[in-house]
C-alpha atoms as a PDB file:
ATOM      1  CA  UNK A   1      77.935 144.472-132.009  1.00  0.00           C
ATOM      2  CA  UNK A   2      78.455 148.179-130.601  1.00  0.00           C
ATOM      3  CA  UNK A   3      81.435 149.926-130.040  1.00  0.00           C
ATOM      4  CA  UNK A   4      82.270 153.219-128.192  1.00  0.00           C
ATOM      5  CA  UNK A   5      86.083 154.861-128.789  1.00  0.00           C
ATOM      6  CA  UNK A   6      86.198 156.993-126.147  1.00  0.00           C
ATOM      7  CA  UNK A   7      89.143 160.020-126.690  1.00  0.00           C
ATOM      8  CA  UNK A   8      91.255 160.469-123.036  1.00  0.00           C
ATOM      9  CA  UNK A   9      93.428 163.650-122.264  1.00  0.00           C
ATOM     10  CA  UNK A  10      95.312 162.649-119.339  1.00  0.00           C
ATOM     11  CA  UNK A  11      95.550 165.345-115.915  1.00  0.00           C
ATOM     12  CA  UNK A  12      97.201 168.562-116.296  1.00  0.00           C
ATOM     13  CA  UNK A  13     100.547 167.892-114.351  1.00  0.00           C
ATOM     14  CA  UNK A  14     100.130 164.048-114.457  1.00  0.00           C
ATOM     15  CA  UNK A  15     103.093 161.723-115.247  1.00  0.00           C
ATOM     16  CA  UNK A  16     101.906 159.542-118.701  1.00  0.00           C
ATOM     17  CA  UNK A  17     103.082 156.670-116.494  1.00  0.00           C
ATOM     18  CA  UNK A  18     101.037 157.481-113.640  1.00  0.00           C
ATOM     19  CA  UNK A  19      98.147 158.237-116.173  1.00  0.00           C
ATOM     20  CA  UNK A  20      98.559 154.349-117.675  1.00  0.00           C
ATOM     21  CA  UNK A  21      98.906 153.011-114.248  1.00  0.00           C
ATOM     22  CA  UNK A  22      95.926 154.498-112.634  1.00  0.00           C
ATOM     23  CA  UNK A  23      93.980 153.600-116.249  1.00  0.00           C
ATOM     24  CA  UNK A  24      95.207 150.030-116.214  1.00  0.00           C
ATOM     25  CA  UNK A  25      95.105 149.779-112.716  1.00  0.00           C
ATOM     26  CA  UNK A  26      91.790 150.840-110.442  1.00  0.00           C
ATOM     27  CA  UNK A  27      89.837 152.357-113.637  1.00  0.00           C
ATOM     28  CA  UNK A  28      90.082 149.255-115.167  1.00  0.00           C
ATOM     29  CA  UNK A  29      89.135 147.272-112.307  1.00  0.00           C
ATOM     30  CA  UNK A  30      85.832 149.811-111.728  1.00  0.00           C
ATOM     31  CA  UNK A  31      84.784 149.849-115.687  1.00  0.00           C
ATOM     32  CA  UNK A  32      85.241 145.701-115.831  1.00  0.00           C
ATOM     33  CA  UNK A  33      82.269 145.902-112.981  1.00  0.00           C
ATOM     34  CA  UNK A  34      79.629 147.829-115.650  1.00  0.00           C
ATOM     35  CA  UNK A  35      78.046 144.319-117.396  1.00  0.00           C
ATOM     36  CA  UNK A  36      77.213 143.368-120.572  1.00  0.00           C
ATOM     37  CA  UNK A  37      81.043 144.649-121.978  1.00  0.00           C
ATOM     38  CA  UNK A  38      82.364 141.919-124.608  1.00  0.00           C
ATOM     39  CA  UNK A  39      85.896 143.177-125.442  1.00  0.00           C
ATOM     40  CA  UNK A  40      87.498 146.401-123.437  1.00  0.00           C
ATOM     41  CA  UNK A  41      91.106 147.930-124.788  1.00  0.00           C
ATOM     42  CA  UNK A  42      92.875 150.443-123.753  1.00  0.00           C
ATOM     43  CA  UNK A  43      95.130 152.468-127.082  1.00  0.00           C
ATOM     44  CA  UNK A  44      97.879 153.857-125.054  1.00  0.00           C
ATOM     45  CA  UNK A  45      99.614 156.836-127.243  1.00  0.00           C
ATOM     46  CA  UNK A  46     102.872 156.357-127.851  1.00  0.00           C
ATOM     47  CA  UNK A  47     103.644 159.239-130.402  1.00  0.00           C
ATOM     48  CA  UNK A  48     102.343 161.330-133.349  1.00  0.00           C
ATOM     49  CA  UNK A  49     103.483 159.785-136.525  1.00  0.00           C
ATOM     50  CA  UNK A  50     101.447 161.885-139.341  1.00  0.00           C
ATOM     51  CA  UNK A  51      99.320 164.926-139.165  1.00  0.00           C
ATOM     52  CA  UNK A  52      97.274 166.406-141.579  1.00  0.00           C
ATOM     53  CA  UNK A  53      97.803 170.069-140.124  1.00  0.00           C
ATOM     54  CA  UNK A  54     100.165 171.683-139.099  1.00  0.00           C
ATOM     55  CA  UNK A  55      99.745 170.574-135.723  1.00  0.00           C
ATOM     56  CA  UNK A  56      97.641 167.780-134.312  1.00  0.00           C
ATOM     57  CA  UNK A  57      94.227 168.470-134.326  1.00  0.00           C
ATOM     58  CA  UNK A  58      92.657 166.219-131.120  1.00  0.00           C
ATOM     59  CA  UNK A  59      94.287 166.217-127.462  1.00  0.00           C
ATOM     60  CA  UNK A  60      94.694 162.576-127.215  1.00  0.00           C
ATOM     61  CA  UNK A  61      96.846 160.405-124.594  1.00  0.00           C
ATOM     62  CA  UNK A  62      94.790 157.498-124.908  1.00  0.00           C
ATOM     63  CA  UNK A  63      91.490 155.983-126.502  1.00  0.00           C
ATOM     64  CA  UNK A  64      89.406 153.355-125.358  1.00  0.00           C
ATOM     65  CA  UNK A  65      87.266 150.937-127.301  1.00  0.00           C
ATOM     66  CA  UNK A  66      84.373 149.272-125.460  1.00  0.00           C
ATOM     67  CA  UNK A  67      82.454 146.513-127.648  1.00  0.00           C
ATOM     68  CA  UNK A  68      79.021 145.490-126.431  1.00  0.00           C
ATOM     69  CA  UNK A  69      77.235 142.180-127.598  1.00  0.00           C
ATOM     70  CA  UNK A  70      74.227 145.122-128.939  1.00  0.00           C
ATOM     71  CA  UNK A  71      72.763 148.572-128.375  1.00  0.00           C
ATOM     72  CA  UNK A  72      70.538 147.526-125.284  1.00  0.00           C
ATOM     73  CA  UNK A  73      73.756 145.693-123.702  1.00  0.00           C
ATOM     74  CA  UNK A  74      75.033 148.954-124.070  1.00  0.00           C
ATOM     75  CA  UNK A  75      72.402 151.038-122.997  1.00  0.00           C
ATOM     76  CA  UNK A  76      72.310 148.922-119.831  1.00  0.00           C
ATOM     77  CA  UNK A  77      76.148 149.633-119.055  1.00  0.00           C
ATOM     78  CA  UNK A  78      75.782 153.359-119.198  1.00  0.00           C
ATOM     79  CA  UNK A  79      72.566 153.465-116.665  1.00  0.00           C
ATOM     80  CA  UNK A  80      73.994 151.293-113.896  1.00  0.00           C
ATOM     81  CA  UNK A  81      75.479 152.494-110.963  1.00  0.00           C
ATOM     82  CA  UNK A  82      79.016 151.765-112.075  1.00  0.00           C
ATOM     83  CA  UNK A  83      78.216 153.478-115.430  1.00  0.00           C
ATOM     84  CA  UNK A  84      76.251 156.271-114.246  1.00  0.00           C
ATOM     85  CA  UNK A  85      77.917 157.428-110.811  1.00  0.00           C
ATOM     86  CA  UNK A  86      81.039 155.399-110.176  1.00  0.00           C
ATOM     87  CA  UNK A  87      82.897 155.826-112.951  1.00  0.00           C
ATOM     88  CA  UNK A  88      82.079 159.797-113.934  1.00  0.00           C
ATOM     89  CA  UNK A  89      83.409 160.236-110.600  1.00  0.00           C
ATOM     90  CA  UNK A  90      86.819 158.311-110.730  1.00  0.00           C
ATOM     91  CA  UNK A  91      87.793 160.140-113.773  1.00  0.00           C
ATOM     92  CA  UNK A  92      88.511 163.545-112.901  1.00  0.00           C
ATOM     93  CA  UNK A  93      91.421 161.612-110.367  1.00  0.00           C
ATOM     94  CA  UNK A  94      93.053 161.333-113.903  1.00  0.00           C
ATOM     95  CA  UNK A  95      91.874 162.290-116.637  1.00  0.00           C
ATOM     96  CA  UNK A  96      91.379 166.341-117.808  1.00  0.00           C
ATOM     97  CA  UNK A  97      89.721 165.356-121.144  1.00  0.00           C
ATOM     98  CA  UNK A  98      86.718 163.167-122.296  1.00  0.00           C
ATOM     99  CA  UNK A  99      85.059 162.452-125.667  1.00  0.00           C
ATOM    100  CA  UNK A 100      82.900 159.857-126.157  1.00  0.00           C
ATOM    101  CA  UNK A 101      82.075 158.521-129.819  1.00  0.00           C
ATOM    102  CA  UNK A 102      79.552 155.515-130.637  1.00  0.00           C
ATOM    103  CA  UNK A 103      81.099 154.152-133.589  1.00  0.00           C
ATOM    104  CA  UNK A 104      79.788 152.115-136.642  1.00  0.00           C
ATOM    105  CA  UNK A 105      82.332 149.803-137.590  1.00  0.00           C
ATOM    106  CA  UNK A 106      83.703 148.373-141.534  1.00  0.00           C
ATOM    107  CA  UNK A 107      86.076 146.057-141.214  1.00  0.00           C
ATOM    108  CA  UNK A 108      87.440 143.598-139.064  1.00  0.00           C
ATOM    109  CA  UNK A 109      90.699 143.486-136.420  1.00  0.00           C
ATOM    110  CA  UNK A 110      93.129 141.035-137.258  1.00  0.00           C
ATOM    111  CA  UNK A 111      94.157 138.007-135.224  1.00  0.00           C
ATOM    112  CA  UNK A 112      97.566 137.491-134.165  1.00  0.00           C
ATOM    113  CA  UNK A 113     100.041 140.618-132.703  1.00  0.00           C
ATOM    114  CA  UNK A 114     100.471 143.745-135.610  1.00  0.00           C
ATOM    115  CA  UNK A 115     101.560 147.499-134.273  1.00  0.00           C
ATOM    116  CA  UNK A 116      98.477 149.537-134.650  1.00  0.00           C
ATOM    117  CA  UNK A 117      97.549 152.948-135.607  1.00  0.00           C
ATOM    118  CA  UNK A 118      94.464 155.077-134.885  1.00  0.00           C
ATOM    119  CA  UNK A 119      94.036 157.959-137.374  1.00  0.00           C
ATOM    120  CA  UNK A 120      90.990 160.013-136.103  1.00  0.00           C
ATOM    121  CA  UNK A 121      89.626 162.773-138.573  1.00  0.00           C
ATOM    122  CA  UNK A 122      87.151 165.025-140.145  1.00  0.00           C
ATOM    123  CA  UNK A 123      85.185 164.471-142.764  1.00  0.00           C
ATOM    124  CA  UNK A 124      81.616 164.664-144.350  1.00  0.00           C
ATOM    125  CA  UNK A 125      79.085 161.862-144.363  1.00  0.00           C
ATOM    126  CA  UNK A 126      78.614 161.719-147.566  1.00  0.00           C
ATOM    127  CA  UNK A 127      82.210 160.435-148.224  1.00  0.00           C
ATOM    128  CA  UNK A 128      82.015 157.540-146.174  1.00  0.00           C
ATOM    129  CA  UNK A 129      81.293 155.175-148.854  1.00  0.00           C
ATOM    130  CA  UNK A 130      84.253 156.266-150.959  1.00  0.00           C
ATOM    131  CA  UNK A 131      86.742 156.305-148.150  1.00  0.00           C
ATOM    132  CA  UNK A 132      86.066 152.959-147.130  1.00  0.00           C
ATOM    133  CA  UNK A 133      86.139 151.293-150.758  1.00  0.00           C
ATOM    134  CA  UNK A 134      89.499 153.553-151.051  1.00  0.00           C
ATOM    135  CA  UNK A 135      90.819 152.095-147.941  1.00  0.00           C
ATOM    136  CA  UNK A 136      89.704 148.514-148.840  1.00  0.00           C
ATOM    137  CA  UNK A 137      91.296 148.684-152.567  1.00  0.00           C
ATOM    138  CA  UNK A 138      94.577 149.586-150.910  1.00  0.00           C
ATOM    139  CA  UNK A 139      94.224 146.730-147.846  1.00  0.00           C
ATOM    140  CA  UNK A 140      94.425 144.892-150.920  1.00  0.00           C
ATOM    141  CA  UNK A 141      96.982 145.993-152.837  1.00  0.00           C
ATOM    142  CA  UNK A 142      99.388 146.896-150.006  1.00  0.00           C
ATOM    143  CA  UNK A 143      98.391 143.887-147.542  1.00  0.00           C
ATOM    144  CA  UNK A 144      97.258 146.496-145.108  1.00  0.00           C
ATOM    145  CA  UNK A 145      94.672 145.667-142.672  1.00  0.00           C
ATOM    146  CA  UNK A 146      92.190 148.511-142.307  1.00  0.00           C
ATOM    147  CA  UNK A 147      88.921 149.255-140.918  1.00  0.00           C
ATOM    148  CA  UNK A 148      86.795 152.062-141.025  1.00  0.00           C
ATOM    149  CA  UNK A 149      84.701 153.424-137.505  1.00  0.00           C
ATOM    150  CA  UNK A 150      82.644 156.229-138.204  1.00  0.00           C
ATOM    151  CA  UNK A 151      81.154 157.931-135.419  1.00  0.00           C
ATOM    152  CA  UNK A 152      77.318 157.963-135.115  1.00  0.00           C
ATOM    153  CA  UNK A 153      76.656 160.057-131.713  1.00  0.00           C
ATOM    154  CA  UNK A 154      78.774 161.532-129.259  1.00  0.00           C
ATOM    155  CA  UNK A 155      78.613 162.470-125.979  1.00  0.00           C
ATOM    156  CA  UNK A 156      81.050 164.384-123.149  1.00  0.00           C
ATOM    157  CA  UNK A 157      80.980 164.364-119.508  1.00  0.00           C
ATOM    158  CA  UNK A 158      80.031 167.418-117.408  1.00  0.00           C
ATOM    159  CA  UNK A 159      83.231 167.904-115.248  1.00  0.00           C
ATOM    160  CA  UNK A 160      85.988 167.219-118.120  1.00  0.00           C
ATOM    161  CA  UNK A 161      87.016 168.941-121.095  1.00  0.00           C
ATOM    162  CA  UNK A 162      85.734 167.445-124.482  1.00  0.00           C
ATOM    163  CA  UNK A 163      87.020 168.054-128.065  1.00  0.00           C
ATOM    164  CA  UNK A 164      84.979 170.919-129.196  1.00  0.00           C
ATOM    165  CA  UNK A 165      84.713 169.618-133.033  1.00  0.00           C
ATOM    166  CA  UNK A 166      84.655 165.126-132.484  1.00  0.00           C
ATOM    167  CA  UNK A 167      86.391 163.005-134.890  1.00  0.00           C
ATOM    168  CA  UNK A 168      84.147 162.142-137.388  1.00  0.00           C
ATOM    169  CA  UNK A 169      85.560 159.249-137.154  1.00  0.00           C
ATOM    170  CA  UNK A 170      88.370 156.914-136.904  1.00  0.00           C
ATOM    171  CA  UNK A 171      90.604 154.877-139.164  1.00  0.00           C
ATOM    172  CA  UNK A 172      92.636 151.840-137.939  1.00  0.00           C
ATOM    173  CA  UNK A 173      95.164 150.053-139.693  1.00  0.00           C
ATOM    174  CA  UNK A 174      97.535 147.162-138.435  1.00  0.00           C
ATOM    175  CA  UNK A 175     101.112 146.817-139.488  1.00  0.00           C
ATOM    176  CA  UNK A 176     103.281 143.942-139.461  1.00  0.00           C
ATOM    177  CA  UNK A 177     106.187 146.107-137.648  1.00  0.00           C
ATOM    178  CA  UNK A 178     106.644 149.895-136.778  1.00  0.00           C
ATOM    179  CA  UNK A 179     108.821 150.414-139.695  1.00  0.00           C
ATOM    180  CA  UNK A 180     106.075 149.934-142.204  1.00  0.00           C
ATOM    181  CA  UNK A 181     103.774 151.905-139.448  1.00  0.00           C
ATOM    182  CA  UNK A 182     105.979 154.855-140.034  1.00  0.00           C
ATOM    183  CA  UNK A 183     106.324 154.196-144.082  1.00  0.00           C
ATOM    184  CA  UNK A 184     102.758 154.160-144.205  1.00  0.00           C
ATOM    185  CA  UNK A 185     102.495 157.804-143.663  1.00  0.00           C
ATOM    186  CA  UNK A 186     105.527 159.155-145.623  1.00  0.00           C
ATOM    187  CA  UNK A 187     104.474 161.638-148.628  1.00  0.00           C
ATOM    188  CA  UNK A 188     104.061 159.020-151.283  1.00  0.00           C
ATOM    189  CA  UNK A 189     102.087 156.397-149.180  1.00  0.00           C
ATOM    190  CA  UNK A 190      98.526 155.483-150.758  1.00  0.00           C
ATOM    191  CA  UNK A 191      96.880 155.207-147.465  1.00  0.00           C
ATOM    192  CA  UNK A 192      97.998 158.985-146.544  1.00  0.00           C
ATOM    193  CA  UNK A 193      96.865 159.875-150.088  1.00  0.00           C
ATOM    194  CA  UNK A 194      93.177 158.511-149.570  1.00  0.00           C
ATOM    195  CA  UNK A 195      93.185 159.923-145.915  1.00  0.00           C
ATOM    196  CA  UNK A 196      94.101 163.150-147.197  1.00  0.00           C
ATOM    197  CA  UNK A 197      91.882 163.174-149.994  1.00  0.00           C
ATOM    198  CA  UNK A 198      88.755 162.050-148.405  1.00  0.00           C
ATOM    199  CA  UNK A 199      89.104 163.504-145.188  1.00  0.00           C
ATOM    200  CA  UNK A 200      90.758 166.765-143.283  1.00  0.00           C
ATOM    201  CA  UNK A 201      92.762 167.223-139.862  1.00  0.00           C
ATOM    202  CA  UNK A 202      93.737 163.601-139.534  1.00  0.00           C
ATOM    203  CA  UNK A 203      95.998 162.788-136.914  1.00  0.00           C
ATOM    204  CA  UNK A 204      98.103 159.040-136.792  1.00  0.00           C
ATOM    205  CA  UNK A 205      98.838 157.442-133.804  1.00  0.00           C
ATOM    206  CA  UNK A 206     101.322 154.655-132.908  1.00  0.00           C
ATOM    207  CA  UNK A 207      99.642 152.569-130.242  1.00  0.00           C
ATOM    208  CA  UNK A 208     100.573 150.693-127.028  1.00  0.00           C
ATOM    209  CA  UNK A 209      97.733 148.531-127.237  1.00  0.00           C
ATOM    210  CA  UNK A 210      96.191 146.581-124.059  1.00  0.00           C
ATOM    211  CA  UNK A 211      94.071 144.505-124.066  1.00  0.00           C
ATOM    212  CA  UNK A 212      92.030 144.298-120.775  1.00  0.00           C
ATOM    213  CA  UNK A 213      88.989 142.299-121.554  1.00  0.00           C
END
């Protein structure tokens, strides 16, 4: 399996409901004609529970995640027309930022409904082992679901914006309501504690999720 997470910044002057509408709406529509996608979600922002800084270090409205059966199903996406000319060009209509991260992925979603939170951050390679045995040890002891994406390329279009420094990579945990969401990141939490320790401008997001494919 492949997976892309793909960081949106929505049009400078744009309503954030006009921004989900056109996403969910006619952007949706064109990516679902690109073949070869197996799951396609759309990770509306709702707000900025936890930074790391002292202010959030990505421009983030909303970030995709595109899951293809392999790396030539993927590869096969990008080059078509609707990957290669159709889309590039519908995005500037509403989008102002674009930041495209192939991901390798530990861990596994959950089934059933859970509030979700995205925690892009910074971090070195060589802690990726430790961070996601850290993360795992308190999915167990907390009851926690985690995983761990860590980006392996990157790429940004021509006519948007892109984060100058790209998450690293991305941590996602599920909740069982927003309350514990929010808990999760208060001063004495263990999963802020590893995320802290292990990584640096981490930013948590509370998610709208939808699922489109």
């Amino acid at each position: 399996m492949m997976k892309r997470m793909t960081l949106l910044a929505k049009k400078d002057g744009m309503a954030i409901s006009d921004f989900r509408a056109y996403w969910a709406g006619p952007h949706a529509k064109l990516a679902l004609g690109m073949g070869g996608i197996s799951k396609y979600t759309h990770n509306r922002v709702e707000k900025v529970i936890w930074a790391s800084g002292c202010a959030p270090a990505f421009n983030v409205d909303g970030i995709v995640e595109l899951f293809f059966a392999d790396a030539e199903a993927m590869r096969l996406a990008q080059v078509s027309t609707v990957g290669k000319k159709f889309i590039p060009a519908d995005e500037p209509l509403f989008l102002k930022g674009w930041t495209l991260c192939v991901v390798d992925v530990q861990g596994e979603e959950p089934d059933g409904e859970f509030v979700k939170v995205l925690i892009p951050f910074h971090g070195q390679a060589e802690v990726r082992s430790t961070l996601w045995s850290e993360l795992a040890r308190v999915a167990d002891t907390t009851g926690t679901r985690v995983a761990l994406n860590w980006t392996a390329s990157t790429a940004k279009r021509e006519r948007l914006w892109s984060e100058p420094s790209p998450p690293s990579g991305f941590v996602t945990a599920w909740f069982e309501n927003v309350v514990k969401a929010h808990e999760a990141f208060e001063p004495e939490s263990e999963l802020r504690s590893v995320i802290e320790r292990r990584t640096t401008d981490g930013v948590a997001y509370l998610i709208d999720q939808l699922r489109i494919k």
